[in-house]
PDB file of N, CA and C in Angstrom:
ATOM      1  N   UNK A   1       0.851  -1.169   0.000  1.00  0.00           N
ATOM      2  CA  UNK A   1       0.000   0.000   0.000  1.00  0.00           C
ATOM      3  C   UNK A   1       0.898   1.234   0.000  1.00  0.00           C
ATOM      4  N   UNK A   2       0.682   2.173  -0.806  1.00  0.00           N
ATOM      5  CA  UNK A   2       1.091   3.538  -0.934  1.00  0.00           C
ATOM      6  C   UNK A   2       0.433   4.604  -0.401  1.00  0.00           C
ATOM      7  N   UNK A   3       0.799   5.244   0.051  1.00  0.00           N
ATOM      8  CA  UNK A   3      -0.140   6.714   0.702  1.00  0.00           C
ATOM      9  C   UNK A   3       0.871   7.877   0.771  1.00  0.00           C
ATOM     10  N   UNK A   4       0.531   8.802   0.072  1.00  0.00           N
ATOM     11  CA  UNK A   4       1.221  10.212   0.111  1.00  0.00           C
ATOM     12  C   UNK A   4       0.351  10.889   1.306  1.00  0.00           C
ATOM     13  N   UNK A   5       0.886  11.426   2.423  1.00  0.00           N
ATOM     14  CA  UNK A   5       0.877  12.413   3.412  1.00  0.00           C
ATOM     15  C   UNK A   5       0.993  13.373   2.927  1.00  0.00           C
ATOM     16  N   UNK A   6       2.331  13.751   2.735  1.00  0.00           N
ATOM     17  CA  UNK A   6       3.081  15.405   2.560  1.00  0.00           C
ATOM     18  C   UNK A   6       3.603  15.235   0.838  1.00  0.00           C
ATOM     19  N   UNK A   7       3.177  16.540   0.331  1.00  0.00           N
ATOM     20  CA  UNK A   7       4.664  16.570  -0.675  1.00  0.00           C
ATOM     21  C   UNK A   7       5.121  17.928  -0.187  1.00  0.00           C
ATOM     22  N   UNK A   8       6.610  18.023  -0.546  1.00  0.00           N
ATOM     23  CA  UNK A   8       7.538  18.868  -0.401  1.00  0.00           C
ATOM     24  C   UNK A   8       8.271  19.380  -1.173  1.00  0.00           C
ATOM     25  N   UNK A   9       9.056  20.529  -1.617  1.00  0.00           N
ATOM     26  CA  UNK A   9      10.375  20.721  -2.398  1.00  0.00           C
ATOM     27  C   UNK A   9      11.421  19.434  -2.143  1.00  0.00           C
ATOM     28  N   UNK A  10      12.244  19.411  -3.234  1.00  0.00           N
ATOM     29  CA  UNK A  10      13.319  18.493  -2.488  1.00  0.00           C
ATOM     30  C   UNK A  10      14.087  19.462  -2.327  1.00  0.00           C
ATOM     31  N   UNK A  11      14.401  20.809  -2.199  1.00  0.00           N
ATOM     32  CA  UNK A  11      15.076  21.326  -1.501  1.00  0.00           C
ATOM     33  C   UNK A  11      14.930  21.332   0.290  1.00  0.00           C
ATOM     34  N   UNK A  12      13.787  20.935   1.025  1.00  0.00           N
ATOM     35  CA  UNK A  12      12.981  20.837   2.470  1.00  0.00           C
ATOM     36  C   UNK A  12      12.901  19.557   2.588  1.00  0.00           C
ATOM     37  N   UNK A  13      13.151  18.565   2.034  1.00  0.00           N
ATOM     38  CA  UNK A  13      12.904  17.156   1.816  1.00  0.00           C
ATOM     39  C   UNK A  13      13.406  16.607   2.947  1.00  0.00           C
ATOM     40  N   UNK A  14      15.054  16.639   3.595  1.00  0.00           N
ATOM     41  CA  UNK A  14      15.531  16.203   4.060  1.00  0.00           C
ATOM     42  C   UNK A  14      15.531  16.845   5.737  1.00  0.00           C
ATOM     43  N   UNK A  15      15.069  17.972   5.737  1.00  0.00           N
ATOM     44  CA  UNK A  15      14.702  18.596   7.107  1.00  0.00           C
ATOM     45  C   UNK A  15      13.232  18.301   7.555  1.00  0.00           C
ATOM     46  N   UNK A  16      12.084  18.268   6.256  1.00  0.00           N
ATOM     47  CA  UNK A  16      11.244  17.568   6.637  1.00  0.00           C
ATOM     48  C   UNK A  16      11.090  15.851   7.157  1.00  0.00           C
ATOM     49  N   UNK A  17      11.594  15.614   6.434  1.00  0.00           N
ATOM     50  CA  UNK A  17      12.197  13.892   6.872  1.00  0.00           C
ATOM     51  C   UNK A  17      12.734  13.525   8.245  1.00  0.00           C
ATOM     52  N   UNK A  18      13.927  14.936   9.201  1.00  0.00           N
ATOM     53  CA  UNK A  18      14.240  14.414  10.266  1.00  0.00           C
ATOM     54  C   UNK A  18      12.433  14.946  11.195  1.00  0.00           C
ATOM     55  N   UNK A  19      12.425  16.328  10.851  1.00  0.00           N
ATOM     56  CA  UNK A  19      11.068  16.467  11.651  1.00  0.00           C
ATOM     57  C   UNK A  19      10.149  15.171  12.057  1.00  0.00           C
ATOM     58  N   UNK A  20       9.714  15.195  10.772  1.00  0.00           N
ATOM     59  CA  UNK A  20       8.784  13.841  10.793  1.00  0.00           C
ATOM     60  C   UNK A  20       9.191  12.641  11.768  1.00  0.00           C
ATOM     61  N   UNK A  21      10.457  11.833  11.352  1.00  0.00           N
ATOM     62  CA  UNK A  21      11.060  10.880  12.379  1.00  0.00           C
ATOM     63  C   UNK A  21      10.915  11.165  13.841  1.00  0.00           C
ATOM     64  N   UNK A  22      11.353  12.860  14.191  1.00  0.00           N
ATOM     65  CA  UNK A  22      11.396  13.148  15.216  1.00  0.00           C
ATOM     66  C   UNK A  22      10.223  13.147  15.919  1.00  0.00           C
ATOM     67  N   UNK A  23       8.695  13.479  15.323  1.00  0.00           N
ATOM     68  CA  UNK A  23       7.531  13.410  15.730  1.00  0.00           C
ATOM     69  C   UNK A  23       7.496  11.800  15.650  1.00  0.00           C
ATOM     70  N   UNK A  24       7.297  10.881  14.774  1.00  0.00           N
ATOM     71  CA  UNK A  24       7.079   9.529  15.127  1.00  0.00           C
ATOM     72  C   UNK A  24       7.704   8.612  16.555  1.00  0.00           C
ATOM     73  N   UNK A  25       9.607   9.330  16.731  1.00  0.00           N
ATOM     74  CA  UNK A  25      10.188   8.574  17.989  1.00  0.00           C
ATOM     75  C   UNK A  25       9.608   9.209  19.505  1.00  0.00           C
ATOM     76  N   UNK A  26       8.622  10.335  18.883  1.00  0.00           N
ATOM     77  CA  UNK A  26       7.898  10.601  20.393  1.00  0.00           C
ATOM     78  C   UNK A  26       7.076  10.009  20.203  1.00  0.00           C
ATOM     79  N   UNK A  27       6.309   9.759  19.545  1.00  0.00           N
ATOM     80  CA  UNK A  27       4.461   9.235  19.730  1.00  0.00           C
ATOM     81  C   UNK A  27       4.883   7.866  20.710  1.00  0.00           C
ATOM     82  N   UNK A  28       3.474   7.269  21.293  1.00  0.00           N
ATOM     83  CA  UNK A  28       3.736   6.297  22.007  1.00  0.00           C
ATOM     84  C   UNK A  28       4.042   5.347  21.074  1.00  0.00           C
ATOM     85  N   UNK A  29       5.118   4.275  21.072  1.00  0.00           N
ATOM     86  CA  UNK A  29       5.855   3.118  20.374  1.00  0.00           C
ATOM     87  C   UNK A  29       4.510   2.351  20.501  1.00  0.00           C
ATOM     88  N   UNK A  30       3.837   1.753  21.441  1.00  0.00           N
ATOM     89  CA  UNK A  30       3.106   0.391  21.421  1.00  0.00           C
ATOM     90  C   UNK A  30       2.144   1.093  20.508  1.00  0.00           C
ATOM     91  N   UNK A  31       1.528   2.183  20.874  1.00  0.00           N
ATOM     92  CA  UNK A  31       0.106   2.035  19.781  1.00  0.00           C
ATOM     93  C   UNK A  31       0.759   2.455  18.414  1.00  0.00           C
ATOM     94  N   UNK A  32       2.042   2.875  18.579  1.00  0.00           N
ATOM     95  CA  UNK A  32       2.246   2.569  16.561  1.00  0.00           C
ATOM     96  C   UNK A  32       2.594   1.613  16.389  1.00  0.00           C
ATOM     97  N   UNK A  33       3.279   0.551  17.537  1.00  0.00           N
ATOM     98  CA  UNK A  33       2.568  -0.840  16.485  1.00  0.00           C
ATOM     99  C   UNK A  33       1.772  -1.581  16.337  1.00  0.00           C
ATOM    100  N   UNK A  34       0.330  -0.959  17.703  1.00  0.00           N
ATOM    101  CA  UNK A  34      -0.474  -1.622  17.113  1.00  0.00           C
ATOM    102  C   UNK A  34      -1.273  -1.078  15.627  1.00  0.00           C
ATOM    103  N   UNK A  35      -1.261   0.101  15.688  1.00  0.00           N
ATOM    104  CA  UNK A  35      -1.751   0.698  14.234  1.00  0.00           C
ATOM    105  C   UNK A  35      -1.131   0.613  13.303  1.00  0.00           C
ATOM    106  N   UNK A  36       0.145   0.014  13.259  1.00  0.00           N
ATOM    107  CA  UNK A  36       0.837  -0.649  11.916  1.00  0.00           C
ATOM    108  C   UNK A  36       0.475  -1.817  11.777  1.00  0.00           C
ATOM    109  N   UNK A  37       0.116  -3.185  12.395  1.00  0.00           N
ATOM    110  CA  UNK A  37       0.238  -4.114  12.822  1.00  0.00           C
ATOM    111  C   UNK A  37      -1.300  -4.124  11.685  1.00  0.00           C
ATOM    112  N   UNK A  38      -2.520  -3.347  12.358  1.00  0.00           N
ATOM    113  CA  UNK A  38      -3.972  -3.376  11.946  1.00  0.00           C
ATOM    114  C   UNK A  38      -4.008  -2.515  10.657  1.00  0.00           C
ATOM    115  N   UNK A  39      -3.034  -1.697  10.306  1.00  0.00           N
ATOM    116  CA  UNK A  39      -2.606  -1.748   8.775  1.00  0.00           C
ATOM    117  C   UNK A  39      -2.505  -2.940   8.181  1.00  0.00           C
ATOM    118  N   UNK A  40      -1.127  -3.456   8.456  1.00  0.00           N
ATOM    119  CA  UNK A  40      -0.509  -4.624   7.856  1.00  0.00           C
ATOM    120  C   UNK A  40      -2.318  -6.010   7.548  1.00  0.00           C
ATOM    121  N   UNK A  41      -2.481  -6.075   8.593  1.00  0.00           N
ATOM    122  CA  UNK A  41      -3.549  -7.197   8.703  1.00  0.00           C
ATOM    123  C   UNK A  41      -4.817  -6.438   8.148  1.00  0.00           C
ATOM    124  N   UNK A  42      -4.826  -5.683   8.036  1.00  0.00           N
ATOM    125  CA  UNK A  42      -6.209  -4.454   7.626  1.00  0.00           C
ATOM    126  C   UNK A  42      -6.664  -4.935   5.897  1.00  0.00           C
ATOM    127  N   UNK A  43      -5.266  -5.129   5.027  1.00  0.00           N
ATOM    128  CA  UNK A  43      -5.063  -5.785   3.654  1.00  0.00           C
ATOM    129  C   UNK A  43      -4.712  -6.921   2.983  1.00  0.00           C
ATOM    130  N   UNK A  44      -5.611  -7.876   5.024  1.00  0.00           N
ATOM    131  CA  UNK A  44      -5.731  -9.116   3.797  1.00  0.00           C
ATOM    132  C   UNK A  44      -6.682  -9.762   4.733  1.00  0.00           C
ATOM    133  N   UNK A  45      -7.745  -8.828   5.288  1.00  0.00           N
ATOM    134  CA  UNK A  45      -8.562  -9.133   6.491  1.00  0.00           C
ATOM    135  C   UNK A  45      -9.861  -9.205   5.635  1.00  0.00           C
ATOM    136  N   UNK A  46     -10.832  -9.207   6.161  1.00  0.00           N
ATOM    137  CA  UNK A  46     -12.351  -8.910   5.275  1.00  0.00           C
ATOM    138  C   UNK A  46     -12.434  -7.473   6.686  1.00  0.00           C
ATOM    139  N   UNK A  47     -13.820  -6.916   5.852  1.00  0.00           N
ATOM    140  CA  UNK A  47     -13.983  -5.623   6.705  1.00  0.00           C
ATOM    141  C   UNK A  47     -14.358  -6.000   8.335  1.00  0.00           C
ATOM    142  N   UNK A  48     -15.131  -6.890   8.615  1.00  0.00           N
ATOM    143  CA  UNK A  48     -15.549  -7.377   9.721  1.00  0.00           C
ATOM    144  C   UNK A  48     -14.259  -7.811  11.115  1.00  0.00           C
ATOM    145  N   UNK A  49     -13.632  -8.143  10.332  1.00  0.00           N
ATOM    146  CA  UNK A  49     -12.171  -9.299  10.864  1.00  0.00           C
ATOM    147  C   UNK A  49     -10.882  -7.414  11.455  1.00  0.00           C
ATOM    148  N   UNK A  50     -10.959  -6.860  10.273  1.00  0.00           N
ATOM    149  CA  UNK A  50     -10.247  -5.557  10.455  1.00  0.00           C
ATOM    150  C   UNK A  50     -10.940  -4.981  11.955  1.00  0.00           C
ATOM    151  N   UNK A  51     -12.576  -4.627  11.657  1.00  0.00           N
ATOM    152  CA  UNK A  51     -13.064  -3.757  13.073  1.00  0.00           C
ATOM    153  C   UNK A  51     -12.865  -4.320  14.247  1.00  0.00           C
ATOM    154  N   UNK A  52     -12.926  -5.569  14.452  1.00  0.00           N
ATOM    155  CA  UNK A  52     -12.572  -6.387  15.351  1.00  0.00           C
ATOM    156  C   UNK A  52     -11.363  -6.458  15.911  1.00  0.00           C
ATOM    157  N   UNK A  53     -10.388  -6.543  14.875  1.00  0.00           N
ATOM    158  CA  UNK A  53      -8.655  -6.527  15.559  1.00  0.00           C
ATOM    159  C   UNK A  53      -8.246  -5.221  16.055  1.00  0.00           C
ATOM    160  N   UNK A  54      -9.409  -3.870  15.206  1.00  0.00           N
ATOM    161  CA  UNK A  54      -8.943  -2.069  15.900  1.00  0.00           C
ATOM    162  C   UNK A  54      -9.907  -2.158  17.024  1.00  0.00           C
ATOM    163  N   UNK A  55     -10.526  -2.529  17.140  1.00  0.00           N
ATOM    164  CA  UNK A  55     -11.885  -2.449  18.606  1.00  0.00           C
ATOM    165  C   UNK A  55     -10.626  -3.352  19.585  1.00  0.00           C
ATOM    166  N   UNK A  56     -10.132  -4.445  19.379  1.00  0.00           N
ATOM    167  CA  UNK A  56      -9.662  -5.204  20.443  1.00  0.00           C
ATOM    168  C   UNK A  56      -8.098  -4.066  21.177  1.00  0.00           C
ATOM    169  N   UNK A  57      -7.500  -3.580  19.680  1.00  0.00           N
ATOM    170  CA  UNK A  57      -6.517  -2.965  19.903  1.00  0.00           C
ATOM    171  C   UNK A  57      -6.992  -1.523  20.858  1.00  0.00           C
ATOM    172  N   UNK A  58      -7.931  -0.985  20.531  1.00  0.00           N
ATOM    173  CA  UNK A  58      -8.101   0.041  21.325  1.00  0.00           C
ATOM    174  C   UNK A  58      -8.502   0.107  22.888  1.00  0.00           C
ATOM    175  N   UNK A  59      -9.409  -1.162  23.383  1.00  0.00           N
ATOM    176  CA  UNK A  59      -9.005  -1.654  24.228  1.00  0.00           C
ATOM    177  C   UNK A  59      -7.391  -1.646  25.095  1.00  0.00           C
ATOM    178  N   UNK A  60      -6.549  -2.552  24.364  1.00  0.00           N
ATOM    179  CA  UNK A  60      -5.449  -2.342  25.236  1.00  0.00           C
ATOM    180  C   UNK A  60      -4.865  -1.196  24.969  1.00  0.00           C
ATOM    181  N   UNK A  61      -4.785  -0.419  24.039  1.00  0.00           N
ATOM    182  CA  UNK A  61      -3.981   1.285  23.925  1.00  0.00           C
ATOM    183  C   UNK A  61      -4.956   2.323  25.054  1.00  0.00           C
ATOM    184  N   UNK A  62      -6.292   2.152  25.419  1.00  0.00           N
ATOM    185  CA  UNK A  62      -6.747   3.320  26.418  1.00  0.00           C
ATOM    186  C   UNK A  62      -6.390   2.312  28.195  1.00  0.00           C
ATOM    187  N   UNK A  63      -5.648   1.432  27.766  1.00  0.00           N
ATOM    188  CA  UNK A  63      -5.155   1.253  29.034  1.00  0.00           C
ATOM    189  C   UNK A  63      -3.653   1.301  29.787  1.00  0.00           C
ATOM    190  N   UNK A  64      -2.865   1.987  28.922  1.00  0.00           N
ATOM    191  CA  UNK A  64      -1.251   2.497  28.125  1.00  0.00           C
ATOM    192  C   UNK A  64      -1.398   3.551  29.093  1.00  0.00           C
ATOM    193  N   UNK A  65      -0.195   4.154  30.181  1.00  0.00           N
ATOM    194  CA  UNK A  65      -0.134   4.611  30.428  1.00  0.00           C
ATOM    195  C   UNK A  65       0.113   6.037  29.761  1.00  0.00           C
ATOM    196  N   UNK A  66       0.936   6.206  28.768  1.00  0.00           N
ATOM    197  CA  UNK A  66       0.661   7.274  27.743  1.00  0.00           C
ATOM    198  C   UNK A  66      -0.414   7.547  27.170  1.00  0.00           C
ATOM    199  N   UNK A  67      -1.324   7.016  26.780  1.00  0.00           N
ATOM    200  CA  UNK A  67      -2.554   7.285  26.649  1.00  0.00           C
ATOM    201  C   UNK A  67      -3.085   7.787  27.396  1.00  0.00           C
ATOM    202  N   UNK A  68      -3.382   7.696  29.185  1.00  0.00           N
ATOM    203  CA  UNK A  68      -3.969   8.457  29.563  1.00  0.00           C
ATOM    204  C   UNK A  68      -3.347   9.599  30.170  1.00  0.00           C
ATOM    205  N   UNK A  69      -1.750   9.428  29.558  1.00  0.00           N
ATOM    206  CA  UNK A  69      -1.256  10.752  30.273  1.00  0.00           C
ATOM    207  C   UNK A  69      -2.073  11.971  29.385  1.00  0.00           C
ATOM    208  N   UNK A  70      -1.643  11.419  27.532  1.00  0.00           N
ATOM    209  CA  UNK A  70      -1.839  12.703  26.268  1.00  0.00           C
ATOM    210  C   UNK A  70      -3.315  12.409  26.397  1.00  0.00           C
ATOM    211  N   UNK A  71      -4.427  12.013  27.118  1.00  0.00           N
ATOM    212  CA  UNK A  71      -6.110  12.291  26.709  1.00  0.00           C
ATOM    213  C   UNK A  71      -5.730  13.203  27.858  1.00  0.00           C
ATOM    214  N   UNK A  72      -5.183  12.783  29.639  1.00  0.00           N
ATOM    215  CA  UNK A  72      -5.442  14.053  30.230  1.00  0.00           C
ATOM    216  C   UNK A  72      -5.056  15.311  30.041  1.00  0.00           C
ATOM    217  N   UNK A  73      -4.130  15.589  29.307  1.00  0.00           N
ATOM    218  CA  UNK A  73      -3.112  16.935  28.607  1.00  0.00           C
ATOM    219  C   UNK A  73      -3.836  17.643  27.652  1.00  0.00           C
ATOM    220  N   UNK A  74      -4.551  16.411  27.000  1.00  0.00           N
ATOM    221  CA  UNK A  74      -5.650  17.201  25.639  1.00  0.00           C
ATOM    222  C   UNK A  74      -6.665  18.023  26.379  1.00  0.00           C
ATOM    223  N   UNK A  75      -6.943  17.244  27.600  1.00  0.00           N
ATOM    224  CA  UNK A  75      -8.910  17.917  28.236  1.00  0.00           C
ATOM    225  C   UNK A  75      -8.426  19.072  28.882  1.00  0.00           C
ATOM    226  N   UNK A  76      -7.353  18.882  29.061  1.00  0.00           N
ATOM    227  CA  UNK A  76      -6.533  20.110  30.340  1.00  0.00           C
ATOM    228  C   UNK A  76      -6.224  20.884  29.483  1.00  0.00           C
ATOM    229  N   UNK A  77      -5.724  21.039  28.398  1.00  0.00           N
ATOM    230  CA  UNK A  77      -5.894  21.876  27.083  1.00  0.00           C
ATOM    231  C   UNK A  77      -6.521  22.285  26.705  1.00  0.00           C
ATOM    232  N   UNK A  78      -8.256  21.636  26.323  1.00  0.00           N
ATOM    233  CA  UNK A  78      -9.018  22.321  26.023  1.00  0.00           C
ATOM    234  C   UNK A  78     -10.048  23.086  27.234  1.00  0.00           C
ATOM    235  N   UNK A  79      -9.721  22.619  27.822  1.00  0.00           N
ATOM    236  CA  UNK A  79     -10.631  23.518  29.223  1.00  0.00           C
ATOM    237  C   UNK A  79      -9.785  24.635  29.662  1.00  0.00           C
ATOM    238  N   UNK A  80      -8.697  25.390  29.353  1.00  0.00           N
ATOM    239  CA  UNK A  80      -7.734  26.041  29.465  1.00  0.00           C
ATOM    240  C   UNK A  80      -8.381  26.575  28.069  1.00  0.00           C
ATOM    241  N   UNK A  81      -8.401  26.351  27.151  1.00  0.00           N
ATOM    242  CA  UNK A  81      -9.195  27.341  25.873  1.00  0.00           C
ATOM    243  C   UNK A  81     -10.699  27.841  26.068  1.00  0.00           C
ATOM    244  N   UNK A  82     -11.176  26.659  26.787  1.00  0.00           N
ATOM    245  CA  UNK A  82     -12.713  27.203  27.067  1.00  0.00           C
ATOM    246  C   UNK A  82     -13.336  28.358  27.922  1.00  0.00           C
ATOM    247  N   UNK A  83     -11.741  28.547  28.957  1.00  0.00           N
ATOM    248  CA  UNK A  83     -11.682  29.654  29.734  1.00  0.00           C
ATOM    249  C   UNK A  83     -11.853  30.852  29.252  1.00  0.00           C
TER     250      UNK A  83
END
């Protein structure tokens, strides 16, 4: 599977490239692999078999301690805007 995100100059190519990396080695590691993982299996699943393996996965990712650090940071964020 192919998917274009970004296009860029290739003159920005290569500063966009560390950015990017640099945002991926923060995100939480386990739920990108479980959302690679339900990629990978997503294209050779039937549709039923796919919702099932992201419903099970989301399960164990809202019980990730990073997860509920960045949902409490988001609400504390937006209630800090709502002010």
């Amino acid at each position: 599977m192919g998917l274009v995100t970004h296009c860029v100059p290739d003159a920005e190519l290569d500063a966009f490239v560390e950015q990017y990396m640099e945002k991926l080695l923060a995100a939480p590691q386990q739920a990108m692999r479980l959302t690679k993982r339900a990629v990978v299996q997503g294209e050779q699943s039937s549709l039923r078999a796919s919702l099932d393996l992201i419903s099970s996965f989301m399960g164990i990712v809202t019980e990730l301690d990073d997860y509920r650090q960045r949902t409490s940071a988001l609400v504390a964020k937006m209630q800090r805007k709502a002010q």
